[in-house]
C-alpha atoms as a PDB file:
ATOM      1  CA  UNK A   1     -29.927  -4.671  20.972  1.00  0.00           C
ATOM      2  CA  UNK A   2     -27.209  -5.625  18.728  1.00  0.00           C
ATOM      3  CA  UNK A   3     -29.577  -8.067  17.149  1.00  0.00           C
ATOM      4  CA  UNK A   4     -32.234  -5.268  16.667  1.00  0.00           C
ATOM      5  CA  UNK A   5     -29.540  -3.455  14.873  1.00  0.00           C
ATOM      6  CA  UNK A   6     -28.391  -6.173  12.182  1.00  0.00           C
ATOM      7  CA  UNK A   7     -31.999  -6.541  11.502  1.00  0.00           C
ATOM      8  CA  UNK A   8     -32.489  -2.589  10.752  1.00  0.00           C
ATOM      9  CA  UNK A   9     -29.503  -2.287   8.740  1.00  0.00           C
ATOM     10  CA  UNK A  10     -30.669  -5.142   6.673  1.00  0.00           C
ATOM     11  CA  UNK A  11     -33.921  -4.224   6.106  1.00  0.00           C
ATOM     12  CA  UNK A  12     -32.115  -0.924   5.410  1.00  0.00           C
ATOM     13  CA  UNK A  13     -29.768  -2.546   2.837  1.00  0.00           C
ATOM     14  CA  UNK A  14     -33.011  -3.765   1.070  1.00  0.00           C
ATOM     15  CA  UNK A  15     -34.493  -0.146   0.311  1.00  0.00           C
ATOM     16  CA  UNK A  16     -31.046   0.144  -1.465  1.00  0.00           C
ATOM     17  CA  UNK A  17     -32.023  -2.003  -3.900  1.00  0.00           C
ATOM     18  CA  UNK A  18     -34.343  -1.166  -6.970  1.00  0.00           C
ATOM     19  CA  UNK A  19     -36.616  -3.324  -8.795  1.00  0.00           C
ATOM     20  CA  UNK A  20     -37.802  -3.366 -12.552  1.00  0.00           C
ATOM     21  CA  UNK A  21     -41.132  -1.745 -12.758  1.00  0.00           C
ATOM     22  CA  UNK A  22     -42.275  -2.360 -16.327  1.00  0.00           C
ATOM     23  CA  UNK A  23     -39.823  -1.664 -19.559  1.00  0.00           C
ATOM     24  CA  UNK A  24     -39.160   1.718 -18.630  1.00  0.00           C
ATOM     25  CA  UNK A  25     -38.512   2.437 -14.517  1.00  0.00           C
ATOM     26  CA  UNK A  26     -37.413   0.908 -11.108  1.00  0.00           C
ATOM     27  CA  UNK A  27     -38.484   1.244  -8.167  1.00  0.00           C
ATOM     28  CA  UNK A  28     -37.227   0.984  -4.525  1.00  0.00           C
ATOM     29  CA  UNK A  29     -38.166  -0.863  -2.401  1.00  0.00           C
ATOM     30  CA  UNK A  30     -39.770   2.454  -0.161  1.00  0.00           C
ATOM     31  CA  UNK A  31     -41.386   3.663  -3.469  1.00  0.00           C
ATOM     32  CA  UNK A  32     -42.602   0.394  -3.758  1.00  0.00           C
ATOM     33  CA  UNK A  33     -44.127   0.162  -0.219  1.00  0.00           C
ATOM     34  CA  UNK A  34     -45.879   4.130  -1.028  1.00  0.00           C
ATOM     35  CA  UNK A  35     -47.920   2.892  -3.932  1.00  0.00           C
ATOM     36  CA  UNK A  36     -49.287   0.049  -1.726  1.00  0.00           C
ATOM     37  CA  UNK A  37     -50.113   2.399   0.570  1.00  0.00           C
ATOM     38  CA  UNK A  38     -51.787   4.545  -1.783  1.00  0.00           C
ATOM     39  CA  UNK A  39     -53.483   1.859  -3.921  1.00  0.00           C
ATOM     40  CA  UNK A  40     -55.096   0.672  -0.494  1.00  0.00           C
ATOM     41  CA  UNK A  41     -56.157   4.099   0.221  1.00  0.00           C
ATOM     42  CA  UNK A  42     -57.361   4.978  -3.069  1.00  0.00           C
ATOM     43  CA  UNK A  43     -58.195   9.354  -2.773  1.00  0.00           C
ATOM     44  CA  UNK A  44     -56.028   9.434   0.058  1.00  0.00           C
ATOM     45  CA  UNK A  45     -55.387  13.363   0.764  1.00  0.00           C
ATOM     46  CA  UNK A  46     -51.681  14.546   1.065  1.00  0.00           C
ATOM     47  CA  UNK A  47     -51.980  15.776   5.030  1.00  0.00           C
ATOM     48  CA  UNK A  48     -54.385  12.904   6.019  1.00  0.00           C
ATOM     49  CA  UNK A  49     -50.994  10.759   4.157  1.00  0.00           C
ATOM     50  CA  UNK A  50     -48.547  12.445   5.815  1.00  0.00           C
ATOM     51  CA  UNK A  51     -49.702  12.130   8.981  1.00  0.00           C
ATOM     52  CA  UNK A  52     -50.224   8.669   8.558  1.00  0.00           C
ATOM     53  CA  UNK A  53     -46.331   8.167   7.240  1.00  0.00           C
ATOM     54  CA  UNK A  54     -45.101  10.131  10.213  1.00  0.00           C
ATOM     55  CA  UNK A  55     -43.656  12.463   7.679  1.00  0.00           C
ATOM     56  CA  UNK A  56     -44.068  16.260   6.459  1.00  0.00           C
ATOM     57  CA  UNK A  57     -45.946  17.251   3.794  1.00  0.00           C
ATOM     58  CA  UNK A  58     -42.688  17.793   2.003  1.00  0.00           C
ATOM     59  CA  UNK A  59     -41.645  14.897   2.466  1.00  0.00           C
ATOM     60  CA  UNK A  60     -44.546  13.275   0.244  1.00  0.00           C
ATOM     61  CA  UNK A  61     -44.377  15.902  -2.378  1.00  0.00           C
ATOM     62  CA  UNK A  62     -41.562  14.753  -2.981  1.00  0.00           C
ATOM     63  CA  UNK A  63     -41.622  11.050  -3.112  1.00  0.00           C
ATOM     64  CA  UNK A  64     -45.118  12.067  -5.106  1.00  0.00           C
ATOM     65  CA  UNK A  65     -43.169  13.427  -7.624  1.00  0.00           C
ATOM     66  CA  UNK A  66     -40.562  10.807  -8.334  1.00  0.00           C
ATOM     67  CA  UNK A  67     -43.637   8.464  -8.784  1.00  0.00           C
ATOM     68  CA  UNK A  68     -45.454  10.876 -10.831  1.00  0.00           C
ATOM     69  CA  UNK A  69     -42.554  11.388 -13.003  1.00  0.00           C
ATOM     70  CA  UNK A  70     -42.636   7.616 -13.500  1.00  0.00           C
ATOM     71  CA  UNK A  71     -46.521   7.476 -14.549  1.00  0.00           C
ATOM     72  CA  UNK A  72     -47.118   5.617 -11.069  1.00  0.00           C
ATOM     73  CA  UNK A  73     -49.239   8.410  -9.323  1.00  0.00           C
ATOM     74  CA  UNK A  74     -51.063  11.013 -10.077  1.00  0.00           C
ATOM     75  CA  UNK A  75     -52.430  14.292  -7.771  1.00  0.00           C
ATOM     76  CA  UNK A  76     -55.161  15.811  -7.972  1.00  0.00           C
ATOM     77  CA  UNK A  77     -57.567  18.185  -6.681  1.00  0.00           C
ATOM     78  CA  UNK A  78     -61.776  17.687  -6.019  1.00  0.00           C
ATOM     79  CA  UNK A  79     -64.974  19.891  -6.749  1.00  0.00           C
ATOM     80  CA  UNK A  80     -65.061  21.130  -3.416  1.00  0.00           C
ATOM     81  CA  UNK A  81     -61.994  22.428  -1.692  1.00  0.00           C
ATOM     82  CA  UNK A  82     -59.466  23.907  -4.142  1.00  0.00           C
ATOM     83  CA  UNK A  83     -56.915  23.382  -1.492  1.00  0.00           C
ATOM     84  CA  UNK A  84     -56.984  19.157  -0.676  1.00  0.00           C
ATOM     85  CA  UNK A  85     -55.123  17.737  -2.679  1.00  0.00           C
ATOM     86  CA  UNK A  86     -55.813  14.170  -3.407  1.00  0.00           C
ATOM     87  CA  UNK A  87     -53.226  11.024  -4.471  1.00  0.00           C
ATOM     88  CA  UNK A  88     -54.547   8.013  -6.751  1.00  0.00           C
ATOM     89  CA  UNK A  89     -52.464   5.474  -8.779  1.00  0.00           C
ATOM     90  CA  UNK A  90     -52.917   5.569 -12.181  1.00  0.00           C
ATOM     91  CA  UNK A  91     -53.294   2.783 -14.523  1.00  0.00           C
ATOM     92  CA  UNK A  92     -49.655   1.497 -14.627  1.00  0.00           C
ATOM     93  CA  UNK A  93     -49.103   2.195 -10.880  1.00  0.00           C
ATOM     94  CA  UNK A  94     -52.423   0.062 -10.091  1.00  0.00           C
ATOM     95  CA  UNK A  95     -50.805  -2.979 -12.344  1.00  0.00           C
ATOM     96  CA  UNK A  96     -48.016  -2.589 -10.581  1.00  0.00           C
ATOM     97  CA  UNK A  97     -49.638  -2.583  -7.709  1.00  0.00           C
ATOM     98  CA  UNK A  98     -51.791  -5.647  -8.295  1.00  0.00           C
ATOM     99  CA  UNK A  99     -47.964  -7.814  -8.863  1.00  0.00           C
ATOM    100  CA  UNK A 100     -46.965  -6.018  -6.260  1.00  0.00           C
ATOM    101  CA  UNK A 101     -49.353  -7.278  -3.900  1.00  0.00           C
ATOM    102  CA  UNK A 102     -48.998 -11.029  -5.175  1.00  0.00           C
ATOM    103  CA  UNK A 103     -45.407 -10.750  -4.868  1.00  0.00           C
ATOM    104  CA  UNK A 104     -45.718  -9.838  -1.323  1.00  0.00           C
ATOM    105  CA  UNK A 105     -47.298 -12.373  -0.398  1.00  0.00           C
ATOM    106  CA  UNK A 106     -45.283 -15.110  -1.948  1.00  0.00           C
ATOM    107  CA  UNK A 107     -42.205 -13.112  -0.196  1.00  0.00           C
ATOM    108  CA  UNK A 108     -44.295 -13.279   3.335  1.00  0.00           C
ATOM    109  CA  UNK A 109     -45.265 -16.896   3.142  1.00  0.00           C
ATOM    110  CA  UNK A 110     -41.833 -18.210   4.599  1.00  0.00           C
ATOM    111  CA  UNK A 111     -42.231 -15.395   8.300  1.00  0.00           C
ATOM    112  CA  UNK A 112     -46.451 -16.072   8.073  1.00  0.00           C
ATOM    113  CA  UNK A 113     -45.733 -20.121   8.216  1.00  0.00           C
ATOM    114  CA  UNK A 114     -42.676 -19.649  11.286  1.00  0.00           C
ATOM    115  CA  UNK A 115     -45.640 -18.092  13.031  1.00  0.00           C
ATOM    116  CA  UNK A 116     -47.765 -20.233  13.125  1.00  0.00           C
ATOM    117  CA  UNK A 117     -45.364 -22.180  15.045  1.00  0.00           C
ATOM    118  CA  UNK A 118     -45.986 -20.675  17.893  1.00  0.00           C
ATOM    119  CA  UNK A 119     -49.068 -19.934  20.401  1.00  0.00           C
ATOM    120  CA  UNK A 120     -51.284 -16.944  19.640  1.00  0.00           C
ATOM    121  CA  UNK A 121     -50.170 -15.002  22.935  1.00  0.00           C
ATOM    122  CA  UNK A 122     -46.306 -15.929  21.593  1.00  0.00           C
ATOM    123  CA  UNK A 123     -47.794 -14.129  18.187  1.00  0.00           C
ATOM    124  CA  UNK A 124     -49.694 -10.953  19.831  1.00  0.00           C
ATOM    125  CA  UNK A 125     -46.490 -10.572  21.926  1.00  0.00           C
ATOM    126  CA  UNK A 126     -44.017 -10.544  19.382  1.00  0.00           C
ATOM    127  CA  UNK A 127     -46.698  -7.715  17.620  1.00  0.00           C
ATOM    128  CA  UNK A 128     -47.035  -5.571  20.340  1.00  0.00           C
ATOM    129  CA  UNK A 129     -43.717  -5.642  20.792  1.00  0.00           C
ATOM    130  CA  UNK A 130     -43.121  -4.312  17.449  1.00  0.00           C
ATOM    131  CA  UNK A 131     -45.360  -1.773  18.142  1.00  0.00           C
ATOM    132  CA  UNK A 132     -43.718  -0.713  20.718  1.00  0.00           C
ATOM    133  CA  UNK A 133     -40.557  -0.518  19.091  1.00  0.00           C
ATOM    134  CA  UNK A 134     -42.555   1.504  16.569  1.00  0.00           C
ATOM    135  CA  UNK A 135     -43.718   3.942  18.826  1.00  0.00           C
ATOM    136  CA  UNK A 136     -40.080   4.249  20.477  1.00  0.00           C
ATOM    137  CA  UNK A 137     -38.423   4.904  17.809  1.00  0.00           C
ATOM    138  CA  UNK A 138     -40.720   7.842  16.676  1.00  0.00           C
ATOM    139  CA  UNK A 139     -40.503   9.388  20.173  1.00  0.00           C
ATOM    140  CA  UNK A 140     -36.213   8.859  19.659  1.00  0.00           C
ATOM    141  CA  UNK A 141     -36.984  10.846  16.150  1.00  0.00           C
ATOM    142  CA  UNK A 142     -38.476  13.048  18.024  1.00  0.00           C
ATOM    143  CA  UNK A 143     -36.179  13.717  20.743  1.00  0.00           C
ATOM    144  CA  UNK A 144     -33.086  14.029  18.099  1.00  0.00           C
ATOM    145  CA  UNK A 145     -34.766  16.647  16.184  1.00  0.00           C
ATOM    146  CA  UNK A 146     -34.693  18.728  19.348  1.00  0.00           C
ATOM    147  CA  UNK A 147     -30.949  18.106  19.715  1.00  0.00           C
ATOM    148  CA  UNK A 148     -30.172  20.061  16.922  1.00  0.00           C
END
């Protein structure tokens, strides 16, 4: 468990950090990670978003915002229903997201080649064991909230 924690507040230490995003912005590192999601889901709606994220509606207006503000995102609304509202990068957040995705990959090389070190079942263990730290923590996040 101990281990588990280092790992988290490492990874959380990372999110800490911003990164130059063209002349003008930075971005952190969980800004960073929401225009990947949206450039791979290009028209993504807001609730069909949030629900994905695990996270209110709120929650993405807000972060939406911050990377509108920036000229990363923009919203918008289709023909149709008045009410959906609709997330797409714009031209600067889908260059960004382009380097983005390159850098990623250069950064994931070194964890990609250490597993291929080991068997396949090794591999689909250690994944659906993440999962199900994944899905453990939500249900914790969910027990917590009813603490209050």
């Amino acid at each position: 468990m101990e281990l588990f924690i280092q790992a988290v507040q490492k990874y959380n230490a990372l999110e800490k950090i911003p990164a130059k995003a063209g002349a003008k912005h930075e971005l952190y590192h969980s800004e960073r990670h929401w225009l990947d999601k949206i450039g791979s889901h290009p028209g993504v709606n807001v609730t069909e978003f949030a629900r994905s994220a695990g996270i209110t509606k709120g929650a993405v207006s807000q972060v939406v915002s911050k990377l509108e503000r920036k000229g990363f995102v923009r919203r918008y609304k289709s023909g149709e229903n008045d009410k959906e509202v609709f997330l797409e990068l714009t031209r600067e957040g889908r260059e960004h997201y382009s380097r983005h995705k390159k850098k990623n990959e250069e950064t994931l090389k070194p964890l990609v080649e250490e597993l291929k070190k080991y068997p396949g079942d090794k591999v689909e263990f250690f994944i659906s064991l993440l999962a199900w730290i994944g899905q453990y923590l939500e249900q914790s996040r969910e027990q917590m909230k009813g603490h209050r």
